[in-house]
Protein backbone atom coordinates (compact mmCIF):
# COMPACT_ATOMS: atom_id res chain seq x y z
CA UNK A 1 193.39 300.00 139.47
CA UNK A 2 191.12 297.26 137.29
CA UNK A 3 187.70 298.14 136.99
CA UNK A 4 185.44 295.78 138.98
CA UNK A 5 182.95 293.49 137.19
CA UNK A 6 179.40 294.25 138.34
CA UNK A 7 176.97 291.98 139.09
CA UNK A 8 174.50 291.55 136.06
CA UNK A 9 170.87 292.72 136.18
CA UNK A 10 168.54 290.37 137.29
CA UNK A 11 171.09 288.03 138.39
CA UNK A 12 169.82 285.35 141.00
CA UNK A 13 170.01 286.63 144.36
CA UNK A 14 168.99 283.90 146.72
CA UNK A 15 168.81 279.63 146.01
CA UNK A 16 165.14 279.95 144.95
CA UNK A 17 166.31 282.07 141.99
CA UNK A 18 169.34 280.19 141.39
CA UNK A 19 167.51 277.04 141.26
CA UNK A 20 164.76 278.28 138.69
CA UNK A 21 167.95 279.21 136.45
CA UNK A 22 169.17 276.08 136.78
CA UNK A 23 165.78 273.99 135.96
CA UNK A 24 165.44 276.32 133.10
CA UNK A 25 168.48 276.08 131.95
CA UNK A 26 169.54 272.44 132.31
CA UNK A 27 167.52 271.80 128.42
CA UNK A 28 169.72 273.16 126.90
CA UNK A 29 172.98 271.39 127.48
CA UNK A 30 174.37 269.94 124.22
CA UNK A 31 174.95 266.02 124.86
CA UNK A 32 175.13 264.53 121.13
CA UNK A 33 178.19 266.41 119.91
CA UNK A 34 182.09 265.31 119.99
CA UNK A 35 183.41 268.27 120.47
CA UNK A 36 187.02 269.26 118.99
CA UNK A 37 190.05 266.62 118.93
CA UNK A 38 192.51 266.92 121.02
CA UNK A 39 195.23 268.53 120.57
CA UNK A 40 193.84 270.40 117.32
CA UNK A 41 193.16 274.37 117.89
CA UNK A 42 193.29 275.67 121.25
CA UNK A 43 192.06 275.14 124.56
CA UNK A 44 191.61 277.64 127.68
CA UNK A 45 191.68 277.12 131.16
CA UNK A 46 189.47 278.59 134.04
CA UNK A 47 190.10 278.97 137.49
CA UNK A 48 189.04 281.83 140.21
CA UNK A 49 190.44 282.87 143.12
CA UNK A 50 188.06 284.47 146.51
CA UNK A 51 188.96 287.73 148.81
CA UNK A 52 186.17 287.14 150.77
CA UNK A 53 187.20 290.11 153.33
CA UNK A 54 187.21 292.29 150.55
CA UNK A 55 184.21 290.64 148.37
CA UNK A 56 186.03 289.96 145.39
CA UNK A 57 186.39 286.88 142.89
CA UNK A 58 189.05 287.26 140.22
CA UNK A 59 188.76 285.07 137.24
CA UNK A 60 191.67 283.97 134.93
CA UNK A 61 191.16 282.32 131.13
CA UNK A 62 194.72 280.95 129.97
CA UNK A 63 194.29 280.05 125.95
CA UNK A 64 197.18 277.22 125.18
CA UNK A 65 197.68 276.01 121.70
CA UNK A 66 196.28 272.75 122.31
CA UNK A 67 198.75 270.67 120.21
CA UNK A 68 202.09 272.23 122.06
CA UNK A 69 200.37 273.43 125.27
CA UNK A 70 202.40 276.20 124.88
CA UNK A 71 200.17 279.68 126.20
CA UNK A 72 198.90 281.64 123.56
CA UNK A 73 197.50 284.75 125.64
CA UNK A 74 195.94 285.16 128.88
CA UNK A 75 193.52 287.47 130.53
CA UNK A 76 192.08 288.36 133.92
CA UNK A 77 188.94 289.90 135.25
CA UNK A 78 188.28 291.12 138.79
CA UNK A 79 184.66 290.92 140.24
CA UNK A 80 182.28 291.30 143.72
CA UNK A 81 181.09 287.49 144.62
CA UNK A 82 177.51 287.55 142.97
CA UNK A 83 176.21 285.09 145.40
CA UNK A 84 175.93 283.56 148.62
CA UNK A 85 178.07 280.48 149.38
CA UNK A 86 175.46 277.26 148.69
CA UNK A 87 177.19 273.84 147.71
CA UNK A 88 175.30 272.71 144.30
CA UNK A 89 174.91 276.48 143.30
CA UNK A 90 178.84 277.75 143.45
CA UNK A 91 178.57 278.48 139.25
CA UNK A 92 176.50 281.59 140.58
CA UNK A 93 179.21 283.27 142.68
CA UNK A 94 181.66 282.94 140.09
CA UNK A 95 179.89 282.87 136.50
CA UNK A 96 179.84 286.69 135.76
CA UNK A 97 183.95 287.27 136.55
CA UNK A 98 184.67 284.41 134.41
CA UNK A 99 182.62 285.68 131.59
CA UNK A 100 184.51 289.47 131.74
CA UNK A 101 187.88 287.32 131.73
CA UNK A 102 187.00 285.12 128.72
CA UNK A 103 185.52 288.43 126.88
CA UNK A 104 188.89 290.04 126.98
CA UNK A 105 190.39 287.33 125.33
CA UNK A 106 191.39 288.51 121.42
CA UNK A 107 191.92 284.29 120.18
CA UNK A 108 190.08 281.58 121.30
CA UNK A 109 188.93 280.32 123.55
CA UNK A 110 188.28 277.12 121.91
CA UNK A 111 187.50 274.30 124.42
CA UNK A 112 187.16 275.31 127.83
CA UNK A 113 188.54 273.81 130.50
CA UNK A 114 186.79 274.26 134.20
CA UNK A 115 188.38 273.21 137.62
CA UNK A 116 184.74 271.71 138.27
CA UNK A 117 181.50 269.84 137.76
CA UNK A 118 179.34 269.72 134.28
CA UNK A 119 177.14 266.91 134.61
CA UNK A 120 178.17 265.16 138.19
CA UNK A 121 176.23 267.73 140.05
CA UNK A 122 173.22 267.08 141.96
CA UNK A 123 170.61 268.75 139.42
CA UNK A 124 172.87 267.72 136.52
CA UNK A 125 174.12 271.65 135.93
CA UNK A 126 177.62 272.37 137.02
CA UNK A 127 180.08 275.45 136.18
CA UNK A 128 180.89 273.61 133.26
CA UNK A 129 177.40 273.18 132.17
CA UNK A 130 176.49 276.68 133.15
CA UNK A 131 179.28 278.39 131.21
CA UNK A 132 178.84 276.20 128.13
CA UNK A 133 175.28 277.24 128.02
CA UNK A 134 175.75 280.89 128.24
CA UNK A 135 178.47 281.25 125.87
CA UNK A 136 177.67 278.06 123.49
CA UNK A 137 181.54 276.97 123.78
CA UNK A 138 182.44 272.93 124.26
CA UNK A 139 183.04 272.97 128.09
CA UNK A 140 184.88 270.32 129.91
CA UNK A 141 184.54 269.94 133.98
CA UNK A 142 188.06 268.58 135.42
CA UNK A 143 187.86 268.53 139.21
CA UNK A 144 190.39 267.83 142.13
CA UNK A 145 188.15 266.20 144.32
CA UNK A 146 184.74 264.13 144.71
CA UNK A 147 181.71 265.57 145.09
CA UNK A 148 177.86 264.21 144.70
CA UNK A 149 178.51 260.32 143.00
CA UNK A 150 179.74 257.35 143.95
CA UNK A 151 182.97 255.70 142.00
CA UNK A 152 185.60 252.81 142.45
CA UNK A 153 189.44 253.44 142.44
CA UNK A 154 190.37 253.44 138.74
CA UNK A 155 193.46 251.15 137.93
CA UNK A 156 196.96 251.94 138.70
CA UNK A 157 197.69 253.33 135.51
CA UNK A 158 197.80 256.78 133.17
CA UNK A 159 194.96 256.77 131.53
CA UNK A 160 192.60 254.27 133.70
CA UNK A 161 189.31 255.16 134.56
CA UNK A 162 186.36 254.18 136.37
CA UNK A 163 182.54 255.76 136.43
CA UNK A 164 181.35 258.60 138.34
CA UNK A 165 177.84 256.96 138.96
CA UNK A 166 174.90 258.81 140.64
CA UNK A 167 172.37 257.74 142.98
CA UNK A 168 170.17 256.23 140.12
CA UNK A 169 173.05 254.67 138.75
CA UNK A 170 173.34 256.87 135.71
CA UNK A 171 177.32 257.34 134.52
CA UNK A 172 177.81 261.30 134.88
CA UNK A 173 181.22 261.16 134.74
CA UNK A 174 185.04 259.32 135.11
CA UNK A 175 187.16 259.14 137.83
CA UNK A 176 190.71 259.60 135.69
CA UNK A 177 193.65 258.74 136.20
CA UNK A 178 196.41 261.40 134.37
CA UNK A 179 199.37 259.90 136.08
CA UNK A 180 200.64 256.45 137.27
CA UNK A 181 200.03 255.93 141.05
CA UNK A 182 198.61 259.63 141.87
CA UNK A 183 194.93 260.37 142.95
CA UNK A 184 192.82 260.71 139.87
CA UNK A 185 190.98 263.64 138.62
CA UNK A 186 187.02 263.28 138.41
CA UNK A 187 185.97 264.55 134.39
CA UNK A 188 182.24 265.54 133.52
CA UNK A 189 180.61 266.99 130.36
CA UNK A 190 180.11 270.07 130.19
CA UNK A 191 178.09 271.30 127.08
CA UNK A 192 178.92 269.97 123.72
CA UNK A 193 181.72 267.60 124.40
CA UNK A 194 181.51 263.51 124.50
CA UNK A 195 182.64 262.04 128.23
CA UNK A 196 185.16 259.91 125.93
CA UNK A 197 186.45 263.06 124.73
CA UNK A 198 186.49 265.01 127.44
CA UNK A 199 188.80 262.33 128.85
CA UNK A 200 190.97 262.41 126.07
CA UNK A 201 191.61 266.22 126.30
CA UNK A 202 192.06 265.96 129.94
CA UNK A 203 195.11 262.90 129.29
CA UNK A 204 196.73 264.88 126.94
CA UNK A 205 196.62 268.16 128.95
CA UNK A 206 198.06 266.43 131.59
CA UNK A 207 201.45 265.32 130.06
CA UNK A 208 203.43 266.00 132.87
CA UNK A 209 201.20 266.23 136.24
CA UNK A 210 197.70 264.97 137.97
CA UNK A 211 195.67 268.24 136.42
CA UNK A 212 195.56 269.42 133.14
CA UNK A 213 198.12 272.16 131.80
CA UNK A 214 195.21 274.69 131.11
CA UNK A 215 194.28 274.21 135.06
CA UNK A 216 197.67 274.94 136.63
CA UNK A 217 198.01 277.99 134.49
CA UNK A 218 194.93 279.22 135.04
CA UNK A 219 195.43 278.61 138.97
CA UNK A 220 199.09 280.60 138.50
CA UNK A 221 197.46 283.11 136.82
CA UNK A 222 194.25 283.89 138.95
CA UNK A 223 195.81 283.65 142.52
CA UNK A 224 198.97 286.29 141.05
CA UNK A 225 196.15 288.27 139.80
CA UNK A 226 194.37 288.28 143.18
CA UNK A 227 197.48 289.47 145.11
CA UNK A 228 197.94 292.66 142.05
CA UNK A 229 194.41 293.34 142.97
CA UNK A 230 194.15 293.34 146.49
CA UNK A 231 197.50 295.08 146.62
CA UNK A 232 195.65 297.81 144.40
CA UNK A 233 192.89 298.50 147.37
């Protein structure tokens, strides 16, 4: 039976808390660098997957070698949910599992991929953000569906984009398109990588379907890993 991931000392307990991390926190996202090329080195995937009956999270980090997208090693961490449900503040439920999943990795990680929000997020601090912050890796958000901005339909097109635009009218993000005719994909920075960039990774991670490579794997790996450890209890 895997061990289960405590919850760390001193970790926020209720949205006051959470939201003083965030405030302090949110300085020190990285916005001025590039971040790595795609397809050069490799590139790892994120995804969790909830027992809430049980109270358990299990977090999956898939490395692929970015250039063949081919998986280079993958590990798995199982964990209690560290926090309430709150929209805006969903990095705190998950953040700990995800950390014990990316520790046990021996390569990597290189540029992280996140099925979520960096900087389209109401206080500007998503998973993406969150996890780039506490482990000083480039982080990229790639979610399935809209959240807290407004956007127009992108073109037709791989590859055409429009911008994630908040209420002030600031550009936190791109509403992608990875395949021709299929419902885009909404990218964000996370810490450390360009929006251009980010973009770029998330195109040529998704080859072959509407979410990146690292994503689906991730998703395969976390929900298998869920059933293994519920089966365990």
């Amino acid at each position: 039976m895997e061990m289960i991931t405590g919850i760390p000392d001193g970790w926020p307990a209720d949205e006051a808390a959470a939201l003083a991390v965030q405030d302090e926190l949110r300085g020190r996202v990285v916005l001025d660098q590039p971040g790595p090329p795609p397809g050069k080195g490799l590139v790892t995937g994120v995804d969790v997957a909830y027992d809430d009956e049980r109270d358990l999270v299990v977090a999956a980090a898939v490395v692929l070698d970015a250039a063949t997208l081919e998986v280079v090693e993958e590990a798995t961490a199982v964990g209690r949910v560290a926090f309430p449900y709150v929209p805006g503040l969903l990095a705190f439920r998950e953040i700990p599992t995800v950390l014990a999943a990316l520790e046990r990795l021996n390569s990597g990680p290189g540029t992280v991929i996140c099925d979520g929000y960096g900087l389209a997020h109401p206080r500007r601090f998503g998973l993406a953000s969150h996890l780039g912050v506490l482990t000083g890796l480039p982080v990229i958000g790639v979610a399935k569906n809209p959240f807290t901005f407004t956007y127009e339909q992108p073109g037709p097109r791989r590859g055409d984009s429009s911008a994630l635009l908040a209420d002030d009218g600031t550009e936190v993000g791109r509403a992608l398109r990875t395949q021709d005719a299929v419902k885009p994909v909404f990218v964000s920075v996370g810490h450390r990588v360009s929006l251009d960039n980010a973009c770029a990774h998330t195109l040529r991670l998704a080859g072959r379907y509407r979410l990146p490579e690292s994503t689906r794997q991730a998703d395969s790996l976390c929900r298998r890993a869920l059933k293994a450890a519920v089966g365990a209890r």
